[in-house]
Each structure stands twice: as C-alpha cells, then as structure tokens.
C-alpha atoms as a PDB file:
ATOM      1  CA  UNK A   1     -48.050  37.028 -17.732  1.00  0.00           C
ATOM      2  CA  UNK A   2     -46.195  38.065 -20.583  1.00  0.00           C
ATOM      3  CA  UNK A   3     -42.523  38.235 -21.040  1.00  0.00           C
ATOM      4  CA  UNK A   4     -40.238  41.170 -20.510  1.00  0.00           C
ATOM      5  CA  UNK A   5     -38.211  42.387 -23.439  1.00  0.00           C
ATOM      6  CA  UNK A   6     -34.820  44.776 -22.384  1.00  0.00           C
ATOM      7  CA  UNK A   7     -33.840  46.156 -26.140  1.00  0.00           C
ATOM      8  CA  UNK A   8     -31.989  49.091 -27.676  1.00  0.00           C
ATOM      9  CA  UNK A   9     -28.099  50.276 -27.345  1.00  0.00           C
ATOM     10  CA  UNK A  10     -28.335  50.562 -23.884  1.00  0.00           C
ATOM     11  CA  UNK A  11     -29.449  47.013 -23.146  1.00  0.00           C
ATOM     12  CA  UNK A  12     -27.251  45.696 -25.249  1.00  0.00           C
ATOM     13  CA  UNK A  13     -26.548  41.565 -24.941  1.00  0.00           C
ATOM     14  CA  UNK A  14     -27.155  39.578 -27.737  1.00  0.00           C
ATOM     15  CA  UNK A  15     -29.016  39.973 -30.952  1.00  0.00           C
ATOM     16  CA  UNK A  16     -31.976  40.405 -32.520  1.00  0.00           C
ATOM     17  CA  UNK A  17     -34.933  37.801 -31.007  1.00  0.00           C
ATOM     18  CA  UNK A  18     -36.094  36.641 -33.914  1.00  0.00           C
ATOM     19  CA  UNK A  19     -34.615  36.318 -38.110  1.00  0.00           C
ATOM     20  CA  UNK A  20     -31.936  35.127 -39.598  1.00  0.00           C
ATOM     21  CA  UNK A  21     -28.918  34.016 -36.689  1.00  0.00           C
ATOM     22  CA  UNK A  22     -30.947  35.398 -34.421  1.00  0.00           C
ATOM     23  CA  UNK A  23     -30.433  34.729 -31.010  1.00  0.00           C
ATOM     24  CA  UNK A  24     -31.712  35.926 -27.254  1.00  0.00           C
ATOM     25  CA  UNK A  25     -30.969  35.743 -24.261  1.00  0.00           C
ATOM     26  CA  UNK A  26     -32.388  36.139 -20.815  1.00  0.00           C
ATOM     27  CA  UNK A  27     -35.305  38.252 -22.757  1.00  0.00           C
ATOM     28  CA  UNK A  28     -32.511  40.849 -23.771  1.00  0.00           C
ATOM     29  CA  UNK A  29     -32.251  41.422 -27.557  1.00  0.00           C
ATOM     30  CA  UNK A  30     -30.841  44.010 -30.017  1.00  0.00           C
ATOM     31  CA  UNK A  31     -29.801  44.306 -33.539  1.00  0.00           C
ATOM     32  CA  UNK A  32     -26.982  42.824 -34.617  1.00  0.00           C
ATOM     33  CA  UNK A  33     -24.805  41.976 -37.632  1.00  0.00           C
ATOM     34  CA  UNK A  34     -24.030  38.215 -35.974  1.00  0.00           C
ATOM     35  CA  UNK A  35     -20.885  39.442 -34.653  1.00  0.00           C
ATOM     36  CA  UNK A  36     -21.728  42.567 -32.727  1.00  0.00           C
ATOM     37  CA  UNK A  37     -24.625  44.814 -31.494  1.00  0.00           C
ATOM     38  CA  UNK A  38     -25.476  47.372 -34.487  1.00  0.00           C
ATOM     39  CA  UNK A  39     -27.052  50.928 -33.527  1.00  0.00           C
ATOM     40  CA  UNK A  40     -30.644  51.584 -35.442  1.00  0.00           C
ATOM     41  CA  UNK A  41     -33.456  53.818 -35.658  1.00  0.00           C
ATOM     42  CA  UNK A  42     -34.914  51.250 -37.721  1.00  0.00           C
ATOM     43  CA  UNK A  43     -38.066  49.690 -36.102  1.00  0.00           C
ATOM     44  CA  UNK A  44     -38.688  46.486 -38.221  1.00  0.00           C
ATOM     45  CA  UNK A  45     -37.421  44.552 -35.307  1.00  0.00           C
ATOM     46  CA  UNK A  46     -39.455  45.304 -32.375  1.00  0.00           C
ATOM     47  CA  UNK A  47     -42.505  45.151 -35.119  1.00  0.00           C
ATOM     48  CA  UNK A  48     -41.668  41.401 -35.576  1.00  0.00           C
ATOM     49  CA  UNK A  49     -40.976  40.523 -32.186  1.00  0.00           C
ATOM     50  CA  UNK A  50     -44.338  42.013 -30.798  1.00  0.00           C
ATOM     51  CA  UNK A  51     -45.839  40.151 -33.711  1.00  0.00           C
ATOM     52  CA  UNK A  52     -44.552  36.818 -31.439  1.00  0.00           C
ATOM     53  CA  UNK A  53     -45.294  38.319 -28.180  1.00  0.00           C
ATOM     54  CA  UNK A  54     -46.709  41.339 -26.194  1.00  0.00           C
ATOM     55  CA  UNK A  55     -44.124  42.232 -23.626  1.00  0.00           C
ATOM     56  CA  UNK A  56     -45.501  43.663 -19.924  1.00  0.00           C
ATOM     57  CA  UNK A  57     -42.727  46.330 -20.378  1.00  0.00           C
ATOM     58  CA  UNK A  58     -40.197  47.137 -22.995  1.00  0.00           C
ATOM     59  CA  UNK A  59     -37.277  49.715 -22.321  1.00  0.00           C
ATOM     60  CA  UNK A  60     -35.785  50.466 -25.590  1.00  0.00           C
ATOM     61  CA  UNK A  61     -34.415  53.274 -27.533  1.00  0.00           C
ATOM     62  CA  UNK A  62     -34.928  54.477 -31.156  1.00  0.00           C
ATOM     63  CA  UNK A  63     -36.877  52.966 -32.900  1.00  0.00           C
ATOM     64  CA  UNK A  64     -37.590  49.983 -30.688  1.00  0.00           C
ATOM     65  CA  UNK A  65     -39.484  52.725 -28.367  1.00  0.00           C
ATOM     66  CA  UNK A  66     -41.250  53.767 -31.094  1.00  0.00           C
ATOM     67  CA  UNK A  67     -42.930  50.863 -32.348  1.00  0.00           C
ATOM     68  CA  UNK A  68     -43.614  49.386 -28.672  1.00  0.00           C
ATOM     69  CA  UNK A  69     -45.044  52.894 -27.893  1.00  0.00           C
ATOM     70  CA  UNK A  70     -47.119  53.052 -31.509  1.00  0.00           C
ATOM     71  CA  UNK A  71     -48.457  49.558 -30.100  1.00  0.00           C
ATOM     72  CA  UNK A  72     -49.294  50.495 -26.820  1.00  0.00           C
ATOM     73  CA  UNK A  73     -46.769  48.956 -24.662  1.00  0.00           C
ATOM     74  CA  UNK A  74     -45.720  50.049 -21.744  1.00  0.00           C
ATOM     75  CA  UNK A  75     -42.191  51.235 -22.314  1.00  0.00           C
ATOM     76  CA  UNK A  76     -38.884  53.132 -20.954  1.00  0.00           C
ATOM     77  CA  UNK A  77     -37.641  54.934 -23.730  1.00  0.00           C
ATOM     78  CA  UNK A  78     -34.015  56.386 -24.319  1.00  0.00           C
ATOM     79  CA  UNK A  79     -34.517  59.043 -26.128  1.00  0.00           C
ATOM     80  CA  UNK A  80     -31.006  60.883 -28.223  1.00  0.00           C
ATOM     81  CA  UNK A  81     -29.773  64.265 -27.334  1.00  0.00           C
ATOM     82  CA  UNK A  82     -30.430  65.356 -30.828  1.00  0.00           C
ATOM     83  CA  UNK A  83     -33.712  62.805 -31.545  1.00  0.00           C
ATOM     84  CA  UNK A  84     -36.678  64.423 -30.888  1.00  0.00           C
ATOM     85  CA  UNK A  85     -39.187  61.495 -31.515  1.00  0.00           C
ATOM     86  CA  UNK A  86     -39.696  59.892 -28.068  1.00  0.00           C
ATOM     87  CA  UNK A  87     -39.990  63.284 -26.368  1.00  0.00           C
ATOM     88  CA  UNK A  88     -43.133  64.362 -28.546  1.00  0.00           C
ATOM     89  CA  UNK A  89     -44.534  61.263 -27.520  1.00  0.00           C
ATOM     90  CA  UNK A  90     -44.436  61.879 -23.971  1.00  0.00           C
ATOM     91  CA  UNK A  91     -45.478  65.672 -24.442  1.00  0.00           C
ATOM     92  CA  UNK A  92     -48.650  63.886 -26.469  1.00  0.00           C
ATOM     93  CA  UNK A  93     -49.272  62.059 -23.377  1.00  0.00           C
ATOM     94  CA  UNK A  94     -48.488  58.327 -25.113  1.00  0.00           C
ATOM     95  CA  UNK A  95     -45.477  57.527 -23.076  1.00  0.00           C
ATOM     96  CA  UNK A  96     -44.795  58.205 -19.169  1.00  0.00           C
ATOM     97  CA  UNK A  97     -40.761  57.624 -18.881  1.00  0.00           C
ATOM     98  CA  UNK A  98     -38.265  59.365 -21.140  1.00  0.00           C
ATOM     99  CA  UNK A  99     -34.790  59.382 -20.255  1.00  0.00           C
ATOM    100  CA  UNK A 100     -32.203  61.629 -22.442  1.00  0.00           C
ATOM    101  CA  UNK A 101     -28.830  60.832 -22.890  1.00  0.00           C
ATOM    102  CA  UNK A 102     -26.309  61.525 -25.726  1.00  0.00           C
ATOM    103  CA  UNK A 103     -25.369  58.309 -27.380  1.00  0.00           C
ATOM    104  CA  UNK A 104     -22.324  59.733 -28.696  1.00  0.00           C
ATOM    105  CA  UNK A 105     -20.909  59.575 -25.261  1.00  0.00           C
ATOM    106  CA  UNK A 106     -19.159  56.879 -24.071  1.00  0.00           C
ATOM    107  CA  UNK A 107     -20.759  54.706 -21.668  1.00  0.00           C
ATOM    108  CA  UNK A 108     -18.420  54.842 -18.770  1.00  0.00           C
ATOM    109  CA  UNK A 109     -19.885  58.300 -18.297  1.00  0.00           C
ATOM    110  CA  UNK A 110     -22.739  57.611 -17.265  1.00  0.00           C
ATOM    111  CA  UNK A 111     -21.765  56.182 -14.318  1.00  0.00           C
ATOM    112  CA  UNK A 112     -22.075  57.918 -11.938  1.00  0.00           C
ATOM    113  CA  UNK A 113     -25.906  58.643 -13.128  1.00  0.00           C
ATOM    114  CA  UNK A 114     -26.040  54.899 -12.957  1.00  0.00           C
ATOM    115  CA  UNK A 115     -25.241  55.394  -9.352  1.00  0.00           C
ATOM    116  CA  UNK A 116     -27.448  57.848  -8.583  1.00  0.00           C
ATOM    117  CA  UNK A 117     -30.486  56.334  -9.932  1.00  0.00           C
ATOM    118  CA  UNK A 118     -29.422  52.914  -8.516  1.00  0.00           C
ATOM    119  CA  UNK A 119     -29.322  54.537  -4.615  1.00  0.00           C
ATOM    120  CA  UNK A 120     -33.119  55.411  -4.769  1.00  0.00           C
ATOM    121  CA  UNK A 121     -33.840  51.557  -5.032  1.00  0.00           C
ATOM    122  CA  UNK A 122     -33.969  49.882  -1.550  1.00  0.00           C
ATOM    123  CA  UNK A 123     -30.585  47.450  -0.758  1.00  0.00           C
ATOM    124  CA  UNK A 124     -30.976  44.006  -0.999  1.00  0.00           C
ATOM    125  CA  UNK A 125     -28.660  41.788   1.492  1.00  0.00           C
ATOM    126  CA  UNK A 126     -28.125  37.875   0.408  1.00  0.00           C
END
C-alpha cells in the first residue's frame, strides 16, 4: 500500500519531501525556504515527489492539488476564495472533494469549522 502524503498551507509541518534541505516528516511535507513553510501555486514539487511515489490520497492545495489531480490521485483539494482552478476540476468531474476557504484569513478562524467537521467523525475513547 502506498504512502499517504498531507501537503499544501493547510498541512503545514515541515518542508518539501524531496531537494535540496529537504526534509519530511510523518508523510507531511510543504514548501519551504529551510526556515519556514512558503505559500505556492507552483506545482514542481508534488511533480517530483509523485515521481518517488504514488500516494493512496493526497490533500493539498494549489498547485499540489493540481498536479496530484492531473496524475490521477485521489486527492482533497483546498481550493482559494479567489482561485478558480480546483473548482473546474471538480465541475469536469476529475476531482470529488473541494473545500473553499480564503487563505487570507487567519487560521484561528476556522475553528470553529474545524469543529464542526470534526463532530461528524465517531469519538474515540483510550
């Protein structure tokens, strides 16, 4: 079974999986300058890092969603108030999940969404 990739601004963790002082972590990449996470519609690096491996399920944004989508991988895309691109791929049928957001919002306001979405998922008691 392949491996599961979480990339894109909202997964953010640790940096690019593969180039240059690249490192991952727990299967959770994004772009980065080697100090912090860097925001891109650039796909080059989910091109290279399905090059390496095919993922079961990548949820991305940008550009990341693009290229997993162009390759036919399953993906959860996180698609920009004002970025058209993932949503005419789901309305041509080549991607089931879309989720908008505005990522000039900060993220401690989508919280409560977070919470929503999180209450539909059966508890788990350790």
């Amino acid at each position: 079974m392949a491996a599961t990739f979480r990339l894109g601004a909202i997964a953010l963790a640790v940096s690019l999986a593969l180039g240059v002082g690249a490192q991952a972590r727990d299967m959770t990449a994004c772009k980065t300058d080697g100090r912090v996470p860097r925001h891109t519609h650039w796909p080059d690096a989910m091109h290279r890092m399905l090059e390496t491996e095919r993922p079961d399920l990548v949820v991305a944004d940008h550009g990341f969603a693009g290229a997993a989508i162009e390759a036919g991988v399953e993906t959860v895309s996180v698609a920009d108030v004002n970025d058209p691109a993932l949503l005419v791929a789901k309305a041509q049928g080549r991607t089931d999940v879309v989720v908008v957001m505005d990522d000039h919002v900060a993220a401690d306001a989508y919280w409560p969404c977070f919470q929503a979405a999180a209450a539909a998922f059966p508890q788990v008691n350790d």
